[in-house]
Protein backbone atom coordinates (compact mmCIF):
# COMPACT_ATOMS: atom_id res chain seq x y z
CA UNK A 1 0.00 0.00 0.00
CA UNK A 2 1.10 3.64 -0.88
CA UNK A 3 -0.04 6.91 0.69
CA UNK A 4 -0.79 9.48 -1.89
CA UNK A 5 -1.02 13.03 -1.17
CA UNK A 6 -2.06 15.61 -3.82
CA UNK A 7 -1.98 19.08 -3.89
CA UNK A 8 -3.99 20.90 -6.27
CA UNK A 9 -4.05 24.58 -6.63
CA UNK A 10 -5.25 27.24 -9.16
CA UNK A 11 -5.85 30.14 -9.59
CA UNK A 12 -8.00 32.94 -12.03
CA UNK A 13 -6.72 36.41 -12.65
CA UNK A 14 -9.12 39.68 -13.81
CA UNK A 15 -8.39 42.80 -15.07
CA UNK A 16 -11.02 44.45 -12.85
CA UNK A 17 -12.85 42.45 -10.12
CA UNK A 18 -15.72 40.68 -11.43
CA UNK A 19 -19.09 39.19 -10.32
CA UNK A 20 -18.80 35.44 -9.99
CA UNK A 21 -20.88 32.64 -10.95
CA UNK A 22 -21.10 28.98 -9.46
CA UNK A 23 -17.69 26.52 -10.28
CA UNK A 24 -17.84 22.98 -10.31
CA UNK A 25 -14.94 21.24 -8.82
CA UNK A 26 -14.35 17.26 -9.94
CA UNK A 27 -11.07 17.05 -7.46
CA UNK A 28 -12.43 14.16 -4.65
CA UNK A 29 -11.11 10.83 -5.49
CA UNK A 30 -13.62 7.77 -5.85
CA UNK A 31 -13.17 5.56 -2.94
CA UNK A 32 -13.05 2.13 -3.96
CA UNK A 33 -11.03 -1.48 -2.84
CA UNK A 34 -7.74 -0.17 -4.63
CA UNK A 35 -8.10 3.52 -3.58
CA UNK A 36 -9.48 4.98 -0.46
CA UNK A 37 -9.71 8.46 0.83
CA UNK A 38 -7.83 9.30 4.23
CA UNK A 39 -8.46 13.18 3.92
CA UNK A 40 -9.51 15.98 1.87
CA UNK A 41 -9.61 19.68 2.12
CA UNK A 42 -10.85 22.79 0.02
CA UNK A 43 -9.94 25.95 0.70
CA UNK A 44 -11.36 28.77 -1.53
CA UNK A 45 -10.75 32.63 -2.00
CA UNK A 46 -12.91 34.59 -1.93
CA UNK A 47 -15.04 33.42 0.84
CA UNK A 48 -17.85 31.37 -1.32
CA UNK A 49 -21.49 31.94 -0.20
CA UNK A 50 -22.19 28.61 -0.35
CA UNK A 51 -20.32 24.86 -0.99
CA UNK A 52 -22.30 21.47 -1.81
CA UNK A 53 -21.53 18.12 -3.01
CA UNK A 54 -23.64 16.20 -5.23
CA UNK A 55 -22.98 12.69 -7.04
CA UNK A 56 -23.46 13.17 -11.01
CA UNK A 57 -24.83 10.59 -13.45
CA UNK A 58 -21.59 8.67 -13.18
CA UNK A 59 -21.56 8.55 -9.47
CA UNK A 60 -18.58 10.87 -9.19
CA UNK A 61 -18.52 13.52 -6.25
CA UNK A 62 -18.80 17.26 -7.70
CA UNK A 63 -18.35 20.05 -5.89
CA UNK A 64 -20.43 22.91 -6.20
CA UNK A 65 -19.42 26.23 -5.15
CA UNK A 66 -21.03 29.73 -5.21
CA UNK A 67 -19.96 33.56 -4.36
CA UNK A 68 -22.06 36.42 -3.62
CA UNK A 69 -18.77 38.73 -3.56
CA UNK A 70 -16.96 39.97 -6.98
CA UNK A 71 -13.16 39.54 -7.19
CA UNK A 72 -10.05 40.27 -9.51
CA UNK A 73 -8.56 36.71 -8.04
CA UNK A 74 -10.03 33.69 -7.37
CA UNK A 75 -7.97 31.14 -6.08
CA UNK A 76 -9.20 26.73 -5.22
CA UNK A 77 -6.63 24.86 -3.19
CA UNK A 78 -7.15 21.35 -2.74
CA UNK A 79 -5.51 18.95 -0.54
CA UNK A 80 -5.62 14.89 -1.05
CA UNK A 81 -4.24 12.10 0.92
CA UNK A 82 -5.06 8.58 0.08
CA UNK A 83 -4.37 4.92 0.19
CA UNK A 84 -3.26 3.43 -2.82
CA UNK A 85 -3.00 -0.44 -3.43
CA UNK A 86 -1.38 -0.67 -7.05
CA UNK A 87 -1.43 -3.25 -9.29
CA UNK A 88 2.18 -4.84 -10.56
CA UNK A 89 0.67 -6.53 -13.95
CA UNK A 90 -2.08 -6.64 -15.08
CA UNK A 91 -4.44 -9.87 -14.51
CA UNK A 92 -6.64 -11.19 -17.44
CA UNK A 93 -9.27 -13.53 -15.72
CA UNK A 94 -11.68 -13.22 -18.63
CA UNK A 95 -14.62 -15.10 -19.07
CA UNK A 96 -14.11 -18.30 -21.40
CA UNK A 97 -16.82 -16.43 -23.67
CA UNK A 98 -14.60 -13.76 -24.32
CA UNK A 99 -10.73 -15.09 -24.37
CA UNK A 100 -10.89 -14.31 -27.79
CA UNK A 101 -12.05 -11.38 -29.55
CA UNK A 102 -14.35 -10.50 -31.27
CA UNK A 103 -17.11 -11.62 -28.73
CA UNK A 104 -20.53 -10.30 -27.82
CA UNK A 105 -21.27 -9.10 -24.19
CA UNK A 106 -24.06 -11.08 -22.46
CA UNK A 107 -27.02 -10.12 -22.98
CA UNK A 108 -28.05 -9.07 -19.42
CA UNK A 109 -24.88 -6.50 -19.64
CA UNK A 110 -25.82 -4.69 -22.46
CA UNK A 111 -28.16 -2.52 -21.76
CA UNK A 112 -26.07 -0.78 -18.89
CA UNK A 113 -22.59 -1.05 -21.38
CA UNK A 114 -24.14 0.45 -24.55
CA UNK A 115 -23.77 3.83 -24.19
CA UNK A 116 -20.31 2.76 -23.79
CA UNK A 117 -19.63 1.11 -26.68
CA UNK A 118 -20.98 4.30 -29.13
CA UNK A 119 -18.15 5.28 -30.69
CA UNK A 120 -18.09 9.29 -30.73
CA UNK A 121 -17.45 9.96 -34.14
CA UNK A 122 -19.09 6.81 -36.00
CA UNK A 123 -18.58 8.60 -39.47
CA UNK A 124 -14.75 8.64 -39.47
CA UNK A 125 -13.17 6.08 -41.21
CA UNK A 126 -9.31 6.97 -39.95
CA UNK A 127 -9.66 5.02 -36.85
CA UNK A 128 -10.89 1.68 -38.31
CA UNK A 129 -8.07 2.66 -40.75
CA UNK A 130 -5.41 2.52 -37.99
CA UNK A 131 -7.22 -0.61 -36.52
CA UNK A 132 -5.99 -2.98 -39.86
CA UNK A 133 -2.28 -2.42 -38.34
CA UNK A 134 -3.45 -5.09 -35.51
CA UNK A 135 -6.96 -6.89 -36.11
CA UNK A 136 -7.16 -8.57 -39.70
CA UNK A 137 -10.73 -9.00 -40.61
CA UNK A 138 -12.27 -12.47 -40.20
CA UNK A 139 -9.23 -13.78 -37.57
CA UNK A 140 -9.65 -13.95 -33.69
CA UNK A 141 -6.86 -12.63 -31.31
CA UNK A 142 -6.65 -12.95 -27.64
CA UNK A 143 -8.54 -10.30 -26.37
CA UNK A 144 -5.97 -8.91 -23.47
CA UNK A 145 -3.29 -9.14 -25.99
CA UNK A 146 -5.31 -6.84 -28.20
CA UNK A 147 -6.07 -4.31 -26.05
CA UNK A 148 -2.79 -4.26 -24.57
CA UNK A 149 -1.43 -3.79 -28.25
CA UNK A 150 -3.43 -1.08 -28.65
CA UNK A 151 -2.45 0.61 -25.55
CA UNK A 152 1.84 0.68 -26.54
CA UNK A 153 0.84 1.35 -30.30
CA UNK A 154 -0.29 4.50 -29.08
CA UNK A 155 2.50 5.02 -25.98
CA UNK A 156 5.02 4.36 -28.54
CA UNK A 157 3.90 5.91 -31.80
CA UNK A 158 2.77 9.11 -30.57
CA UNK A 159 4.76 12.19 -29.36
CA UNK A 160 3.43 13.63 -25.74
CA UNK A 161 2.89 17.24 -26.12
CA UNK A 162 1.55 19.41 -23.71
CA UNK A 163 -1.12 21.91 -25.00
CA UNK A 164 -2.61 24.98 -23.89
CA UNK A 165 -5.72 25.33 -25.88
CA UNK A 166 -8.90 24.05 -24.45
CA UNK A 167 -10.66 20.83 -25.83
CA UNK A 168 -9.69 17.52 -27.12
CA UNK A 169 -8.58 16.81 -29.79
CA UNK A 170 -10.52 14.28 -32.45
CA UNK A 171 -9.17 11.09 -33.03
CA UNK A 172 -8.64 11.70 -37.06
CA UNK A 173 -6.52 14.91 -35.67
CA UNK A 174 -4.72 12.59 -33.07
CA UNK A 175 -3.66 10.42 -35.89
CA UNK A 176 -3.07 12.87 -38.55
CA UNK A 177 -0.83 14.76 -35.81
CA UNK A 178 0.91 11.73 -34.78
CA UNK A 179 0.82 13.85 -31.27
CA UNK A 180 -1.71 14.64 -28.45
CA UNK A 181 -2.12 14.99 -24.65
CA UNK A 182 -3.24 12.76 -22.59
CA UNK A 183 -6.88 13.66 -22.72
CA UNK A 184 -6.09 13.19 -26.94
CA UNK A 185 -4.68 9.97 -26.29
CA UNK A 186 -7.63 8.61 -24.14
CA UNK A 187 -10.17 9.49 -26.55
CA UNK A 188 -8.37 7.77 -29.74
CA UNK A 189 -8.30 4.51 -27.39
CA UNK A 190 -12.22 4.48 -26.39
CA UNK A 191 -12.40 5.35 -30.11
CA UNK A 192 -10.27 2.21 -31.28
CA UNK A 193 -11.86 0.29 -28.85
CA UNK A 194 -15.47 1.02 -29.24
CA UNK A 195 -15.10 0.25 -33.00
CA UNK A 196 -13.81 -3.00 -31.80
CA UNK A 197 -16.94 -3.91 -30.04
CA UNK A 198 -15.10 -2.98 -26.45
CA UNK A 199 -17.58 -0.94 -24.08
CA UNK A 200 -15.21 1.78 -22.80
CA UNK A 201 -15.01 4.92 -20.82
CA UNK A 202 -12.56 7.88 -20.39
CA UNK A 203 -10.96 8.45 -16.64
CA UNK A 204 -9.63 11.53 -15.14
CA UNK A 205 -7.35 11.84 -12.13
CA UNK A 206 -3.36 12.62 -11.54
CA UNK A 207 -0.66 10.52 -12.67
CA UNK A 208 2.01 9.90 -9.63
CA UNK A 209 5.86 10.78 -11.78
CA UNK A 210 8.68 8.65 -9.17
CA UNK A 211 11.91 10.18 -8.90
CA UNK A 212 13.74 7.32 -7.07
CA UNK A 213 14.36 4.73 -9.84
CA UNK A 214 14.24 7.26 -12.73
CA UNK A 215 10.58 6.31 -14.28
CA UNK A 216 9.61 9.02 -16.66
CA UNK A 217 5.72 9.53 -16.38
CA UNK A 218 4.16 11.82 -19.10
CA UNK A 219 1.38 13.99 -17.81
CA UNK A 220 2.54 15.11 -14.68
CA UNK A 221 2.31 18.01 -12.80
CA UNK A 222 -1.29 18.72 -13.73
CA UNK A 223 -4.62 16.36 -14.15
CA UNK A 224 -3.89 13.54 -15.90
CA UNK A 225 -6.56 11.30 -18.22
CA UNK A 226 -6.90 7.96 -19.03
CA UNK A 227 -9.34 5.31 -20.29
CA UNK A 228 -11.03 1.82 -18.98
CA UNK A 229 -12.34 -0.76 -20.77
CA UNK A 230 -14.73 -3.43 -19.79
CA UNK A 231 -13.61 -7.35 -19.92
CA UNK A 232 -15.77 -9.67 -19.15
CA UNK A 233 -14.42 -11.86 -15.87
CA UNK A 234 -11.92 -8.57 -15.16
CA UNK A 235 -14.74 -5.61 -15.02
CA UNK A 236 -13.37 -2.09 -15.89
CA UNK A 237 -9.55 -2.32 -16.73
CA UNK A 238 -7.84 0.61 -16.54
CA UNK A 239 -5.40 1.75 -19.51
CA UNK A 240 -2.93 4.44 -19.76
CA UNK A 241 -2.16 5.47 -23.44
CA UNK A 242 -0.23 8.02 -22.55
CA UNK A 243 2.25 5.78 -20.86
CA UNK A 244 1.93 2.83 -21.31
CA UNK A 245 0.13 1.84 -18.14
CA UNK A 246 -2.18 -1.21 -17.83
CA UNK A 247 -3.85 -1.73 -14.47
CA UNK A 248 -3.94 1.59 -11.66
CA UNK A 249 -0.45 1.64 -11.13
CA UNK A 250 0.86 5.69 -10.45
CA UNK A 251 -2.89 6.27 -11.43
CA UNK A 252 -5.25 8.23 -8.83
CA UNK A 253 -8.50 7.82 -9.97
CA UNK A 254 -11.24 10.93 -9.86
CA UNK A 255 -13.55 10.86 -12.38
CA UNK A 256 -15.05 8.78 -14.48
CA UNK A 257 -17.23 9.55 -17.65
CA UNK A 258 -18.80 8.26 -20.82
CA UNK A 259 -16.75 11.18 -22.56
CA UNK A 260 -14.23 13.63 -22.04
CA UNK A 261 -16.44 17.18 -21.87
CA UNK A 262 -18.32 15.37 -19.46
CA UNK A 263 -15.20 14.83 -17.03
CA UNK A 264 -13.73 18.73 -16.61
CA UNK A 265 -11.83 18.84 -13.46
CA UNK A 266 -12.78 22.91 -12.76
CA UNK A 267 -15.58 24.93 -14.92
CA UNK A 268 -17.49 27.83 -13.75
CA UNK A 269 -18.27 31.43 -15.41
CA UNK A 270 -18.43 35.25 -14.42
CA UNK A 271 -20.43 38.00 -15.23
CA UNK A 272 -18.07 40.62 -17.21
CA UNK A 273 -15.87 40.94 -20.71
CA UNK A 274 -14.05 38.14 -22.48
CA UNK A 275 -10.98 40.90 -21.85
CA UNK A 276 -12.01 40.65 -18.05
CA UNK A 277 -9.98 37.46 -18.23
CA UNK A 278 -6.29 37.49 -17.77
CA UNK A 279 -5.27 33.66 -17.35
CA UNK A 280 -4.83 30.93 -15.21
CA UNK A 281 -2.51 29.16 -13.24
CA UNK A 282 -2.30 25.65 -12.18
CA UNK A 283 0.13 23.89 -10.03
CA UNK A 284 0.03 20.44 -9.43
CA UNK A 285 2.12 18.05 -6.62
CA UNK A 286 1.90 14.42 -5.94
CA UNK A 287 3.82 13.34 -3.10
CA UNK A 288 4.19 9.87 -1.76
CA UNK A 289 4.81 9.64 2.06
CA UNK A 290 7.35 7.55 3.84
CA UNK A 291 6.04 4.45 6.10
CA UNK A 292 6.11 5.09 9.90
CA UNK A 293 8.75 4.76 11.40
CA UNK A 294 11.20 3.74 8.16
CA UNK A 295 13.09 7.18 8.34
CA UNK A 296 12.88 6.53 4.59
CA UNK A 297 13.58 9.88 2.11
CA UNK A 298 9.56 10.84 0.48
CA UNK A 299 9.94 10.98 -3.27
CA UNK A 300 7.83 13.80 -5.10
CA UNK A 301 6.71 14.56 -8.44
CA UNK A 302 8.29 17.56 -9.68
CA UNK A 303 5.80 20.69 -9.18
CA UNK A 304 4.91 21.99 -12.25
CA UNK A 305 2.82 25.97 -12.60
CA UNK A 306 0.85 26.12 -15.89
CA UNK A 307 -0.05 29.72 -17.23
CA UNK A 308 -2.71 29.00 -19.24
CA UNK A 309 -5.13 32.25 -20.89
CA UNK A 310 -7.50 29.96 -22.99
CA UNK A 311 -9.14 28.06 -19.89
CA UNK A 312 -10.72 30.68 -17.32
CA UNK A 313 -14.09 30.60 -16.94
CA UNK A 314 -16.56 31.33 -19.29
CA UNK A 315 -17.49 35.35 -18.87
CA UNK A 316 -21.58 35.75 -18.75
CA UNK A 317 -23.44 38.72 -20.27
């Protein structure tokens, strides 16, 4: 077991101090047998009016906060510690119906998996394109072999680049590029694997970057995003595109979503000119702590500060 703690901080910048409208935070982690939540705190300036938590469709915890002051800065701090189990390979115990792909999911699973397995852009034949480099029509292939293909085709043929700009990119862009972010990467893997019959679903979160034994982890420093895919006899297998990962190892699971505008980890608006806006700044730090008592050293991520104009809120009119 590994202790995770997360710290999580940005901040919005205005020319003039503006009226604010309600933010929704997606920042506390999902508490489950691999992952569970020791503490978490939110600390927010201004002084919000009022904070609530709700679970969305997806049964992820949003927060919702709301001001009844205007300000020129507006600053969210989060705090995270948590108990992470990891994985150290991934483990295939798939149903005997579905060693081999293609397969059908049972029937009693597919009303809850469809929307997963709509692919989002069903007209664009570059994906099913890229797909004849590993599945030839007609033959069978061992379906965790597959998807693990799929996963290193894209860790290894595609160049990591961070990018300002808000949005994901399309798949036919991703591949046309031959580069992405991680968010970019996620999406062309639901996309590959939807069109091969795979329910799957894009994952938010940070990625833990170890300093210790030299590991290079792309995507840290800020929120991270990832995919999962359902096999039958394994349930919802996580899969990191960006690097490689199979399984939640480094992984800290927040959010999960049937697609990637649906998974934002900070959104709100104000009321004042699109020139109101002067940035933001995001700094991100994932620490793991040493075991009681071991007088061992604590290894960090490196903290990284994003500047980044094209992702404050929306102003309102």
């Amino acid at each position: 077991m590994i202790i995770f703690s997360v710290h999580h901080s940005t901040t919005y910048r205005y020319r003039r101090p503006v009226q604010l409208g309600q933010h929704q935070m997606l920042f506390r982690p999902r508490d489950s047998f691999d992952q569970r939540l020791l503490d978490c705190t939110l600390v927010v300036r201004p002084e919000p009016s009022e904070i609530r938590w709700i679970h969305d469709v997806f049964g992820n915890c949003l927060t919702l906060v709301d001001f009844a002051a205007s300000a020129d800065i507006l600053k969210f701090e989060t705090t995270i510690r948590l108990a992470h189990t990891p994985e150290n390979a991934p483990d295939f115990r798939i149903e005997d119906y579905a060693k081999e792909h293609p397969f059908t999911y049972h029937a009693d699973e597919l009303p809850d998996l469809e929307p997963y397995l709509r692919r989002h852009y069903p007209d664009d034949p570059s994906v099913p394109a890229w797909l004849t480099k590993f599945v030839v029509p007609g033959a069978s292939r061992p379906t965790g072999h597959l998807l693990m293909t799929l996963n290193e085709a894209i860790a290894e043929g595609f160049s990591y680049q961070r990018r300002l700009m808000r949005g994901t990119q399309t798949p036919a862009e991703t591949l046309a590029l031959q580069r992405g972010t991680c968010r970019d990467f996620a999406l062309l893997m639901m996309e590959a694997a939807r069109a091969l019959g795979f329910a799957a679903r894009f994952m938010t979160g940070y990625v833990y970057v170890p300093d210790r034994d030299g590991t290079v982890r792309l995507g840290g420093g800020s929120t991270h995003a990832w995919c999962s895919i359902y096999v039958p006899g394994s349930g919802w297998v996580e899969f990191d595109p960006t690097n490689g990962i199979v399984g939640n190892r480094d992984l800290i699971r927040v959010g999960v979503a049937r697609t990637p505008t649906q998974a934002v980890p900070l959104s709100g608006s104000y009321w004042g000119d699109a020139d109101d806006q002067l940035g933001m700044e995001v700094t991100v730090n994932v620490q793991t702590e040493a075991e009681p008592g071991s007088g061992a050293p604590v290894p960090s991520a490196p903290t990284a500060t994003r500047t980044d104009p094209a992702r404050s809120p929306q102003q309102g009119r």
